[in-house]
C-alpha atoms as a PDB file:
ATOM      1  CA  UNK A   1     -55.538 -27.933 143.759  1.00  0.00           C
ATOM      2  CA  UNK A   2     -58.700 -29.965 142.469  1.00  0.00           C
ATOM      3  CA  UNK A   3     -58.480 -32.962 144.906  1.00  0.00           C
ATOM      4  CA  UNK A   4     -60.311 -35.475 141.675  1.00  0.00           C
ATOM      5  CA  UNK A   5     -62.425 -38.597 142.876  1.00  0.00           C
ATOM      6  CA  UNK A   6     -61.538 -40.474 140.065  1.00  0.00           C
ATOM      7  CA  UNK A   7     -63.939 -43.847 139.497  1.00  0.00           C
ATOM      8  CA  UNK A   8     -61.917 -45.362 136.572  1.00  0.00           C
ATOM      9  CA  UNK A   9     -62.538 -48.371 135.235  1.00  0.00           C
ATOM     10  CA  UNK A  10     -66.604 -49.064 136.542  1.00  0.00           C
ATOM     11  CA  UNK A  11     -66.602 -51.112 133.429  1.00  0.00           C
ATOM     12  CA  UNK A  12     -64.107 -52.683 131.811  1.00  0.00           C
ATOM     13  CA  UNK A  13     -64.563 -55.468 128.617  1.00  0.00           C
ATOM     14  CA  UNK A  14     -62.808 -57.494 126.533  1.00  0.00           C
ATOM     15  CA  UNK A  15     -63.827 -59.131 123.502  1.00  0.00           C
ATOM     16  CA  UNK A  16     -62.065 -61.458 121.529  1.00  0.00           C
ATOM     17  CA  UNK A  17     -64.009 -62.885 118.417  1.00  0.00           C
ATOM     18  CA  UNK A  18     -63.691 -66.692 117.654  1.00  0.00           C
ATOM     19  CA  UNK A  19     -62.623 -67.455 121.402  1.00  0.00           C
ATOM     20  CA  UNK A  20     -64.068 -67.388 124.673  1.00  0.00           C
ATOM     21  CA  UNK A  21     -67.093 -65.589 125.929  1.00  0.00           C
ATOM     22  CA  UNK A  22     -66.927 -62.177 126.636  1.00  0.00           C
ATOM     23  CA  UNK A  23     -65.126 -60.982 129.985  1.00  0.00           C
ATOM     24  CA  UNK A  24     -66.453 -58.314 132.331  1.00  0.00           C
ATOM     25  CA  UNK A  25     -64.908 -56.951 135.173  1.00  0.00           C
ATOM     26  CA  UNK A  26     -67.059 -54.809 137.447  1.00  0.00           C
ATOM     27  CA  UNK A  27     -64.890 -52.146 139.514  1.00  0.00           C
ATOM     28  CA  UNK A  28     -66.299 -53.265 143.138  1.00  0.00           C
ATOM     29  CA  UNK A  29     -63.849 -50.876 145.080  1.00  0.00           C
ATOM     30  CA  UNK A  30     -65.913 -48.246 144.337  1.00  0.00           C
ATOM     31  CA  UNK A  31     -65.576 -47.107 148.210  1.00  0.00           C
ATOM     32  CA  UNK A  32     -61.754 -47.409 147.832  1.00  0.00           C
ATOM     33  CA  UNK A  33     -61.451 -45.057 145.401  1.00  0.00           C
ATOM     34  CA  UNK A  34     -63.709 -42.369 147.003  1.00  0.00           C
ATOM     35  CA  UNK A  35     -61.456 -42.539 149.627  1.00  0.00           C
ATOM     36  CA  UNK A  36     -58.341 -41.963 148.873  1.00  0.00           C
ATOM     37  CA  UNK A  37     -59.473 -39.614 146.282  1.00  0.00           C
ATOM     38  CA  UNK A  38     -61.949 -37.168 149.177  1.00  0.00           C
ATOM     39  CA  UNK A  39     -60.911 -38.774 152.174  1.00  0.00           C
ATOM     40  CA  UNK A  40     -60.697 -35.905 154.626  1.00  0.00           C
ATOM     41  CA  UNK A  41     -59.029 -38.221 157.328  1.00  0.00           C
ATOM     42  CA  UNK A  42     -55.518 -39.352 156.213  1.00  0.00           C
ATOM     43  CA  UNK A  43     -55.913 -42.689 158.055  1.00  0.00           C
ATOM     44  CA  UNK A  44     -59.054 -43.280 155.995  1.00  0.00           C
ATOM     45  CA  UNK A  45     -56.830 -42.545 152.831  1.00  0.00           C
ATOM     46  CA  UNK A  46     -54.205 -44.991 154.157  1.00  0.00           C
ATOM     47  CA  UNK A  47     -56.713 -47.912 154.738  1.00  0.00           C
ATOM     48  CA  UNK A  48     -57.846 -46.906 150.987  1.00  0.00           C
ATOM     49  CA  UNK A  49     -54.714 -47.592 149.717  1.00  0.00           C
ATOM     50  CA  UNK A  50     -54.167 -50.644 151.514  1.00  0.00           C
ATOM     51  CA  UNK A  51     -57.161 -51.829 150.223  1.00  0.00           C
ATOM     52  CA  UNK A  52     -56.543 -51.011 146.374  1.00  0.00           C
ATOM     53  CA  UNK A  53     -53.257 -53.250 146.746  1.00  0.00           C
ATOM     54  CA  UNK A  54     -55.047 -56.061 147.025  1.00  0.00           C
ATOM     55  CA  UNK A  55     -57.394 -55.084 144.072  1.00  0.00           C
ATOM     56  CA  UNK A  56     -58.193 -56.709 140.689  1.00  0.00           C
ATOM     57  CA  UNK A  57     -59.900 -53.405 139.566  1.00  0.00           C
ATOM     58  CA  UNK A  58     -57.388 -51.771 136.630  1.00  0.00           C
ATOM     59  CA  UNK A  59     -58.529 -48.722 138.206  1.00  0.00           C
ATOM     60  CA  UNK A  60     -56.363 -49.407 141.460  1.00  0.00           C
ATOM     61  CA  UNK A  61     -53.148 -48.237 139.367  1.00  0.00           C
ATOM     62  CA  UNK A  62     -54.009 -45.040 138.370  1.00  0.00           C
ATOM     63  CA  UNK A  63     -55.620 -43.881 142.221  1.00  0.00           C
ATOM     64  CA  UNK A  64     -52.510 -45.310 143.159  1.00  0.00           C
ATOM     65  CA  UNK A  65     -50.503 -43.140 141.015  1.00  0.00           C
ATOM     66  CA  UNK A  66     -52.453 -39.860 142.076  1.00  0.00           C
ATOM     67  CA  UNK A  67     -52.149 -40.562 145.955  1.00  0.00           C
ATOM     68  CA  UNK A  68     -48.592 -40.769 145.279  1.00  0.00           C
ATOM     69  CA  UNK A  69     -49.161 -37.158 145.370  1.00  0.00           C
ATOM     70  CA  UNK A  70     -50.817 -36.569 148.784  1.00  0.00           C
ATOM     71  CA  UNK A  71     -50.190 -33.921 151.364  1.00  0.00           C
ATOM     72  CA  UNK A  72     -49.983 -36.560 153.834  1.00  0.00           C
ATOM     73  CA  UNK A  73     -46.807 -38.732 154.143  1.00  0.00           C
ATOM     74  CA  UNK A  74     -48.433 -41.805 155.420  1.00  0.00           C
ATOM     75  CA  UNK A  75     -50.699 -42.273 152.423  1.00  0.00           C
ATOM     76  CA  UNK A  76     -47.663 -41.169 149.803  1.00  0.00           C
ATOM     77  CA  UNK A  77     -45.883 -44.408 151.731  1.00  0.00           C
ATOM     78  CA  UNK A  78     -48.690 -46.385 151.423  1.00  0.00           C
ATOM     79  CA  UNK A  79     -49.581 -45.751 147.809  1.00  0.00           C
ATOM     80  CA  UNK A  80     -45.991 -46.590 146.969  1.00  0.00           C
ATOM     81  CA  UNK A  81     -45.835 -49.741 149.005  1.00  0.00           C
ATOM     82  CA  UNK A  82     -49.488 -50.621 147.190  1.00  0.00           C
ATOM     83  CA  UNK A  83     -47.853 -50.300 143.615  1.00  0.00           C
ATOM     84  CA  UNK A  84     -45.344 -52.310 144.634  1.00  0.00           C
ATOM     85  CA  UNK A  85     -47.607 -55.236 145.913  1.00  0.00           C
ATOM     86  CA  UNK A  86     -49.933 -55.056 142.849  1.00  0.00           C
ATOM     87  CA  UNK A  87     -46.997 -56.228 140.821  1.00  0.00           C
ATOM     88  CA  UNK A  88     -47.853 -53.763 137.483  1.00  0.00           C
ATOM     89  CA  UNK A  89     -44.666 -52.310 135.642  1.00  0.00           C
ATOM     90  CA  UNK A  90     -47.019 -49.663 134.350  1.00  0.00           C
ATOM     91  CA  UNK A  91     -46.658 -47.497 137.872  1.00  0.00           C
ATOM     92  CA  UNK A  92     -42.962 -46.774 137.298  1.00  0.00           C
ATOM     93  CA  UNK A  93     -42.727 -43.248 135.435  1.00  0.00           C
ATOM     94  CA  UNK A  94     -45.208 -42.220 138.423  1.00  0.00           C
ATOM     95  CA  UNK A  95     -43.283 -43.755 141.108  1.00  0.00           C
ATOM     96  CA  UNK A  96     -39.951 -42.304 139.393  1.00  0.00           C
ATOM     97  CA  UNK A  97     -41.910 -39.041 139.195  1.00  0.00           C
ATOM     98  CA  UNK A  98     -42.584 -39.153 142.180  1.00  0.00           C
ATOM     99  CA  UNK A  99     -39.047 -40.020 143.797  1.00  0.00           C
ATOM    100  CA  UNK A 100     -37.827 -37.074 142.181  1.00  0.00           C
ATOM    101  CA  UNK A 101     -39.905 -34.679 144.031  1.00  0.00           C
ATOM    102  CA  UNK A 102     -39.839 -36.352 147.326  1.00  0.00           C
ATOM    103  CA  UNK A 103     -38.346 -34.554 149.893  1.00  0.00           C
ATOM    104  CA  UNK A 104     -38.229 -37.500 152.861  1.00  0.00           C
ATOM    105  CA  UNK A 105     -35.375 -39.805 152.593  1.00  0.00           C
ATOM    106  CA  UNK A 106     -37.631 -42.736 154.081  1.00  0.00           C
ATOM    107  CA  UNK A 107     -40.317 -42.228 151.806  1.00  0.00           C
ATOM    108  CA  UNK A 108     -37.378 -42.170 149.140  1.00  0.00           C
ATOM    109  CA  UNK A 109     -36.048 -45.403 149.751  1.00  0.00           C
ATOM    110  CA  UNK A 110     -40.159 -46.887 149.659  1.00  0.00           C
ATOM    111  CA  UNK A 111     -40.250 -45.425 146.288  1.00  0.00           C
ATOM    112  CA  UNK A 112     -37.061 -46.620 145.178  1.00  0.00           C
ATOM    113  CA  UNK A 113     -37.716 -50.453 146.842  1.00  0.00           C
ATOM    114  CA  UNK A 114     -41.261 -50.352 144.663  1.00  0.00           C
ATOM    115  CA  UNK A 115     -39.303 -49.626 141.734  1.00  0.00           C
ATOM    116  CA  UNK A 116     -36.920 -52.207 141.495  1.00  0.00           C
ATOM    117  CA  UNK A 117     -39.257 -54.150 142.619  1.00  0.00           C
ATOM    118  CA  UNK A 118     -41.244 -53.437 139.524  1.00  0.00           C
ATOM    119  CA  UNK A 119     -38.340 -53.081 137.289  1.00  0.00           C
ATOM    120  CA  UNK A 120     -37.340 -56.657 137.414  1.00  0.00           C
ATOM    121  CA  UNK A 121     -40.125 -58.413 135.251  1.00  0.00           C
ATOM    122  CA  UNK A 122     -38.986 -58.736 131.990  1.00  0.00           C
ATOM    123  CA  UNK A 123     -40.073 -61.001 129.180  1.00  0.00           C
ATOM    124  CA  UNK A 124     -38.717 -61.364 125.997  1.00  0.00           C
ATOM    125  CA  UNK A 125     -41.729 -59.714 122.792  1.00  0.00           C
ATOM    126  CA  UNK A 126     -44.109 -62.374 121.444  1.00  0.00           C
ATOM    127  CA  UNK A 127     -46.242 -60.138 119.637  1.00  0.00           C
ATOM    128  CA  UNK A 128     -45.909 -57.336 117.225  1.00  0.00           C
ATOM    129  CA  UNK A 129     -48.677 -54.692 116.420  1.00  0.00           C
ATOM    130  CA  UNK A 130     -48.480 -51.298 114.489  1.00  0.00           C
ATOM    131  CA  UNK A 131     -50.711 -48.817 115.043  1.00  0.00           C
ATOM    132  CA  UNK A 132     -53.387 -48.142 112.290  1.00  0.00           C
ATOM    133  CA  UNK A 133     -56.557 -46.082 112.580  1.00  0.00           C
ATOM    134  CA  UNK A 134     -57.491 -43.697 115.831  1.00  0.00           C
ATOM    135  CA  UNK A 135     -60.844 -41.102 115.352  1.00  0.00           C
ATOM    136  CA  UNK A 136     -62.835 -39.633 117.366  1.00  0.00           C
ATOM    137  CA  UNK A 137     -66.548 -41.221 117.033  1.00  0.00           C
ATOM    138  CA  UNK A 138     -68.063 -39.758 120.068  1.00  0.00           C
ATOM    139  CA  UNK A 139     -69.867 -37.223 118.201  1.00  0.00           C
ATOM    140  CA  UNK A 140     -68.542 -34.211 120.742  1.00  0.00           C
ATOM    141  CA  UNK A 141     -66.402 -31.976 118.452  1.00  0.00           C
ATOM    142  CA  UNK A 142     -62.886 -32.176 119.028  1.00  0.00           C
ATOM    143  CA  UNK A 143     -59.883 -32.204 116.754  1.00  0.00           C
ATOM    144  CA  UNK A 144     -57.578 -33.591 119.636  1.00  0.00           C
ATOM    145  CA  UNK A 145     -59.406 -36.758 120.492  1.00  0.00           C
ATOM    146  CA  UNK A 146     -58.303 -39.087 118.253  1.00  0.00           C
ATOM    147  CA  UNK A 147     -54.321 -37.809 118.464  1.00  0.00           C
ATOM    148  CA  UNK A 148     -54.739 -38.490 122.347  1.00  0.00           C
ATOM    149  CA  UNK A 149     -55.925 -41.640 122.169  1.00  0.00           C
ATOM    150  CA  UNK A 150     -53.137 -42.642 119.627  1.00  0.00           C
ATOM    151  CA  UNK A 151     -50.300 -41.184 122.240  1.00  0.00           C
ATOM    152  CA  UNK A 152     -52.195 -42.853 125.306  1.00  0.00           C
ATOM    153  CA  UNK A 153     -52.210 -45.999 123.732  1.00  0.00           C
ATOM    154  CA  UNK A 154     -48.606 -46.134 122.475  1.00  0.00           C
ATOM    155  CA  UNK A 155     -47.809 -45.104 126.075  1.00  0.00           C
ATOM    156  CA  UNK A 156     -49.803 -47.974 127.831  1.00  0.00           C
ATOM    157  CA  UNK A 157     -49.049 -50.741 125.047  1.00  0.00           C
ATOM    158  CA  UNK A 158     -45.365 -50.101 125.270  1.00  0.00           C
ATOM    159  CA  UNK A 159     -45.444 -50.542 129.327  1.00  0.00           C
ATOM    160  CA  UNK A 160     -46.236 -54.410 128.391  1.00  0.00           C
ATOM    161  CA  UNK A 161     -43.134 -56.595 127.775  1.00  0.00           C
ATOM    162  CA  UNK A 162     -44.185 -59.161 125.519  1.00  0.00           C
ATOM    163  CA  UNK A 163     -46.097 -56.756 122.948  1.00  0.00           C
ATOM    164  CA  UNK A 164     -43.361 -54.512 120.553  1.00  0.00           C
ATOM    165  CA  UNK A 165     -45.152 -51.723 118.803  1.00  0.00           C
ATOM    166  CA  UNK A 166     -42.968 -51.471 115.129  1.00  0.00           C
ATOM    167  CA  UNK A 167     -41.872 -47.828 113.979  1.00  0.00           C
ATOM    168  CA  UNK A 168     -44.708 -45.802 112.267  1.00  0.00           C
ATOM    169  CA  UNK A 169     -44.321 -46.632 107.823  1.00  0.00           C
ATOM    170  CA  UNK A 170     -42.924 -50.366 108.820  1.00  0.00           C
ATOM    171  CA  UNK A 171     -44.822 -52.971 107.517  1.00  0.00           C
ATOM    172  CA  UNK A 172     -45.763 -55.703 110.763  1.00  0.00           C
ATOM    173  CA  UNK A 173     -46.308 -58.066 108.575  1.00  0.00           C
ATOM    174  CA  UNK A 174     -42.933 -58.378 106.450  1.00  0.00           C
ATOM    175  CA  UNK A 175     -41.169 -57.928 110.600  1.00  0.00           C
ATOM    176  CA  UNK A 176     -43.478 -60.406 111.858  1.00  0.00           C
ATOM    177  CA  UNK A 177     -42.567 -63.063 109.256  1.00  0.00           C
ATOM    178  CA  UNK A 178     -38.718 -62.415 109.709  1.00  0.00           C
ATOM    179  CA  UNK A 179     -39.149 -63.047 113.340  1.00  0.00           C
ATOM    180  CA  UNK A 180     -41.527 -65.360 113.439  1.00  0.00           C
ATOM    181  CA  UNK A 181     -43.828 -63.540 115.541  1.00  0.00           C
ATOM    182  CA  UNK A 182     -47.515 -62.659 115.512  1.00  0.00           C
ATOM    183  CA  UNK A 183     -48.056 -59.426 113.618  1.00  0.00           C
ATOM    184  CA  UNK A 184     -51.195 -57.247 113.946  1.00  0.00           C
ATOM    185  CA  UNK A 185     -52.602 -53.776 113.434  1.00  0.00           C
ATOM    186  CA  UNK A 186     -54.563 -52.421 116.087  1.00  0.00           C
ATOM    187  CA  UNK A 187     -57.649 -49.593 115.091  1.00  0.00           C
ATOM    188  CA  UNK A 188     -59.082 -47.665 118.045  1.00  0.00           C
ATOM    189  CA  UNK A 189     -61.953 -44.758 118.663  1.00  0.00           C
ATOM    190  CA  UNK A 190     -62.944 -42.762 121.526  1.00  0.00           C
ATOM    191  CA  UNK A 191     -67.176 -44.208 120.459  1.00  0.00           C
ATOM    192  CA  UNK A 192     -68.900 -41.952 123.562  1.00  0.00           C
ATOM    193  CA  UNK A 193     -67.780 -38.970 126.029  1.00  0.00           C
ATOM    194  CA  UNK A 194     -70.643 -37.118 127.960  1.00  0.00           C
ATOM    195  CA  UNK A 195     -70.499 -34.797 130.468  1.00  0.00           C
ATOM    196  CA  UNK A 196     -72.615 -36.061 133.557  1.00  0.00           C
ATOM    197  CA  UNK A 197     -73.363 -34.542 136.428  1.00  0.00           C
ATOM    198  CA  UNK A 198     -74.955 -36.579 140.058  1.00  0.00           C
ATOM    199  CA  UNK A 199     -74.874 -36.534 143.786  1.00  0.00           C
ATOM    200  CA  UNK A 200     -71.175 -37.076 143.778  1.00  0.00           C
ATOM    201  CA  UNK A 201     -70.033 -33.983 141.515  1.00  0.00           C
ATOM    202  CA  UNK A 202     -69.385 -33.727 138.233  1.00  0.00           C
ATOM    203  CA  UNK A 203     -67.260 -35.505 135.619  1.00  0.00           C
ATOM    204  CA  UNK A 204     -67.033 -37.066 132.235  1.00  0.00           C
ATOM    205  CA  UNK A 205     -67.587 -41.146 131.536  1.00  0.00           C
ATOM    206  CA  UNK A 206     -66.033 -42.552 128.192  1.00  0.00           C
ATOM    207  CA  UNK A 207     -65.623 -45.290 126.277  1.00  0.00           C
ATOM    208  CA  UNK A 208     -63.085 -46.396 124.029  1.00  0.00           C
ATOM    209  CA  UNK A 209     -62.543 -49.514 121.554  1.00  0.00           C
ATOM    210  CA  UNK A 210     -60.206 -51.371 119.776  1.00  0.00           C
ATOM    211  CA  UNK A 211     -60.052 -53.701 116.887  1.00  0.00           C
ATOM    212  CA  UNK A 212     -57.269 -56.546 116.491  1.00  0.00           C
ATOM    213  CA  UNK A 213     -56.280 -57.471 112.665  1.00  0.00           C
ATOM    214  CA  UNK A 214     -53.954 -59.728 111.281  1.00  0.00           C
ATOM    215  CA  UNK A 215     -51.209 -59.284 109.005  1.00  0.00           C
ATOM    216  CA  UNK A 216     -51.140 -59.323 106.340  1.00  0.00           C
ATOM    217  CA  UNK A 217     -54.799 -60.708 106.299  1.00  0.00           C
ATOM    218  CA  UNK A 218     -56.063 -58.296 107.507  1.00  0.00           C
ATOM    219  CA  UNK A 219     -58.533 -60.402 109.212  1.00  0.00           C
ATOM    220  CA  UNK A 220     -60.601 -59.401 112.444  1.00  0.00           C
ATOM    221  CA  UNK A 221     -59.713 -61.186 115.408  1.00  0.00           C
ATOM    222  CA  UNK A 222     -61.181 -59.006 117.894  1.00  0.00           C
ATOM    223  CA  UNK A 223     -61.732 -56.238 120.005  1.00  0.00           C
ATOM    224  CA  UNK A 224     -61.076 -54.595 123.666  1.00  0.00           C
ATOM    225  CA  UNK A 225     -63.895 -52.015 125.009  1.00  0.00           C
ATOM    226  CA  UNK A 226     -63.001 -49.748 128.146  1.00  0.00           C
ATOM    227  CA  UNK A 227     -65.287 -47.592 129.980  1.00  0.00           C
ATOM    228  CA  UNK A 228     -64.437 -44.891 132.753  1.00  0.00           C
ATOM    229  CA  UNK A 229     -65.861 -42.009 134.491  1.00  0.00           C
ATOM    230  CA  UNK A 230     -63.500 -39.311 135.697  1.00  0.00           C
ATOM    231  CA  UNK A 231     -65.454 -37.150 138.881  1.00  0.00           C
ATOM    232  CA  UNK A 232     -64.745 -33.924 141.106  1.00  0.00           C
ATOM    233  CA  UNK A 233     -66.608 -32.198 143.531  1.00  0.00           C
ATOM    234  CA  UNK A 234     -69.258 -29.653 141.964  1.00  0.00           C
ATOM    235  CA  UNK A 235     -67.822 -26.276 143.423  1.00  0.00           C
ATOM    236  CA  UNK A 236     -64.012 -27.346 142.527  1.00  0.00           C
ATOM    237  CA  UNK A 237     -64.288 -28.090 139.294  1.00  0.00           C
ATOM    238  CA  UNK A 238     -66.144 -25.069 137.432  1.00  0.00           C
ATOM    239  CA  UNK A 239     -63.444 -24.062 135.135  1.00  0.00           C
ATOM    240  CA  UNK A 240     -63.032 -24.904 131.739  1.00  0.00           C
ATOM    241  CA  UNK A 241     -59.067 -26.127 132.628  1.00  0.00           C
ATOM    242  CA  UNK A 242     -60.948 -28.407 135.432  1.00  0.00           C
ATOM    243  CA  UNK A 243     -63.363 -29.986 133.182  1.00  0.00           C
ATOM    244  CA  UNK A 244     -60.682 -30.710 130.549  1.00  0.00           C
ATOM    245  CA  UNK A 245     -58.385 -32.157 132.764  1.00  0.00           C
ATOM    246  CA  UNK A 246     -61.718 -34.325 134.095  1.00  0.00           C
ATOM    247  CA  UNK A 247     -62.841 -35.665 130.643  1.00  0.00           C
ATOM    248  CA  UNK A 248     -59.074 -36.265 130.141  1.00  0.00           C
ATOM    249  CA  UNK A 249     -58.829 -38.322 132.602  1.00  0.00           C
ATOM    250  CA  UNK A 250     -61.991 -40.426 131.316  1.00  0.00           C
ATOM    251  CA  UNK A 251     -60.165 -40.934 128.376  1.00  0.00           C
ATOM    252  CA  UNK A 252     -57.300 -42.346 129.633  1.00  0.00           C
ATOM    253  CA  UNK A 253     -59.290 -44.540 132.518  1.00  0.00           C
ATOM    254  CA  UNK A 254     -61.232 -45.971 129.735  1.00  0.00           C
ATOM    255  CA  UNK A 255     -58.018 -46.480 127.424  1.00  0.00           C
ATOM    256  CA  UNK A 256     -56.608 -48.080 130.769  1.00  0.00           C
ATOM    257  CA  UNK A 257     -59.750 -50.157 131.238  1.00  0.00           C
ATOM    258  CA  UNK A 258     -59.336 -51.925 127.544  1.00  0.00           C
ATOM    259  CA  UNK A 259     -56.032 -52.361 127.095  1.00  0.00           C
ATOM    260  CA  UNK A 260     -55.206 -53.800 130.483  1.00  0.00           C
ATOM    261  CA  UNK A 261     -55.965 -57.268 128.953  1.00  0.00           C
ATOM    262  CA  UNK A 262     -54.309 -56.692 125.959  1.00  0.00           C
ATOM    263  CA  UNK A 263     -52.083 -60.027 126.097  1.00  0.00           C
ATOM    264  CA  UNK A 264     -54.511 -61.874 126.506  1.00  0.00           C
ATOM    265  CA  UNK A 265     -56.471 -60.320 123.441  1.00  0.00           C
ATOM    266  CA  UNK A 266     -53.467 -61.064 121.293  1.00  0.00           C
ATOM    267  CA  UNK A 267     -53.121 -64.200 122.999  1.00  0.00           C
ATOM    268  CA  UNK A 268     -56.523 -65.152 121.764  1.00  0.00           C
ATOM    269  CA  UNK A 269     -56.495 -63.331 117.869  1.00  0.00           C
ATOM    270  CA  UNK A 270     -53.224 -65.623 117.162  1.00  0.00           C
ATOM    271  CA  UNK A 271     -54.478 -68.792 118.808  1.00  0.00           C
ATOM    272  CA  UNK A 272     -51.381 -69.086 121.236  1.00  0.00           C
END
């Protein structure tokens, strides 16, 4: 198996128009993530983890999620005990993923602790998007980019509590009204993906963006940009299922990257 250093997140913006200044959060665990990604010593892998618990990267989830996955049991332990600490209801399908493929009964009950733990926040919806427009500007020639990024970002908006995507043909607006509830349509692209290749390996970095409207305005109230590089060691990742998988994994880091703020973009667009 590929063992995938996976850098997500080294930039990660948020724009809303009208409000504050722009936001940017800088990955700084940069270390962190080479570790328990490559780390050849399993105690370097655990201190990784325990490190990426106490993270504000948006990356930290989704190393998280694939050290869930390690050949050692001390760092599948500690990945699960790190979800659980960073608090983000987004890790559950991994850690239930992962609970039903785990064969020792105390790393069981770790995974089942983190997800009740992450189960219980709830919050009742307070905004209401439908999803418009998703293409694939990047210029790189493929059909599939802008379908992925639509079923990415249905995934990762739906893993937020107070934001309630309404049923494809349903108009937002006429919902939003009848529950007196923000409405909005949110547009997205994949606007770069390049192969790159450096002294760590090789990999993909993309970027992704979003645009808030109203409805029924359709007035612009803002937009989300998320960047991410996806990156494996030269010699393990010369196939062309590899290389897929590693510009995949760009794509969602950088879908990850913008829409981690999304509340707070909504927040923002409907002056709450």
């Amino acid at each position: 198996m590929v063992r995938r250093l996976f850098i997500a997140m080294i930039l990660a913006t948020s724009m809303i128009l009208g409000g504050t200044s722009p936001s940017v959060a800088e990955d700084g665990d940069t270390s962190a993530f080479r570790d328990i990604a490559v780390g050849k010593d399993y105690r370097l892998r655990v201190a990784a983890a325990l490190a990426l618990s106490r993270s504000k990267s948006p990356g930290a989830r989704p190393a998280l999620e694939k050290a869930l996955k390690d050949a050692h049991p001390a760092v599948r332990a500690s990945a699960a005990a790190a979800l659980g600490a960073l608090g983000n209801p987004a890790a559950v399908p991994a850690l239930k993923a992962a609970l039903d493929t785990e064969g020792a009964p105390t790393l069981k009950r770790q995974l089942q602790a983190a997800i009740e733990k992450l189960s219980k926040s709830s919050a009742r919806a307070r905004f209401l998007i439908s999803l418009g427009k998703f293409e694939n500007r990047s210029g790189v020639n493929d059909a599939m980019l802008g379908s992925l990024l639509r079923q990415h970002t249905r995934s990762r908006v739906s893993q937020f509590a107070d934001i309630e995507i309404v049923a494809d043909g349903k108009d937002v607006a006429a919902e939003g009204k009848t529950r007196k509830l923000p409405a909005f349509t949110l547009d997205g692209s994949v606007t770069q993906l390049s192969k790159r290749h450096g002294a760590d390996g090789v990999g993909y970095a993309a970027k992704v963006e979003y645009v808030i409207r109203e409805m029924p305005s359709q007035t612009l109230k803002g937009s989300m940009i998320g960047s991410a590089q996806a990156v494996a060691e030269a010699r393990r990742a010369k196939g062309r299922r590899e290389l897929a998988q590693l510009q995949s994994d760009a794509v969602a880091g950088a879908i990850e990257s913008a829409l981690q703020r999304a509340p707070l973009a909504l927040e923002a667009a409907s002056g709450t």
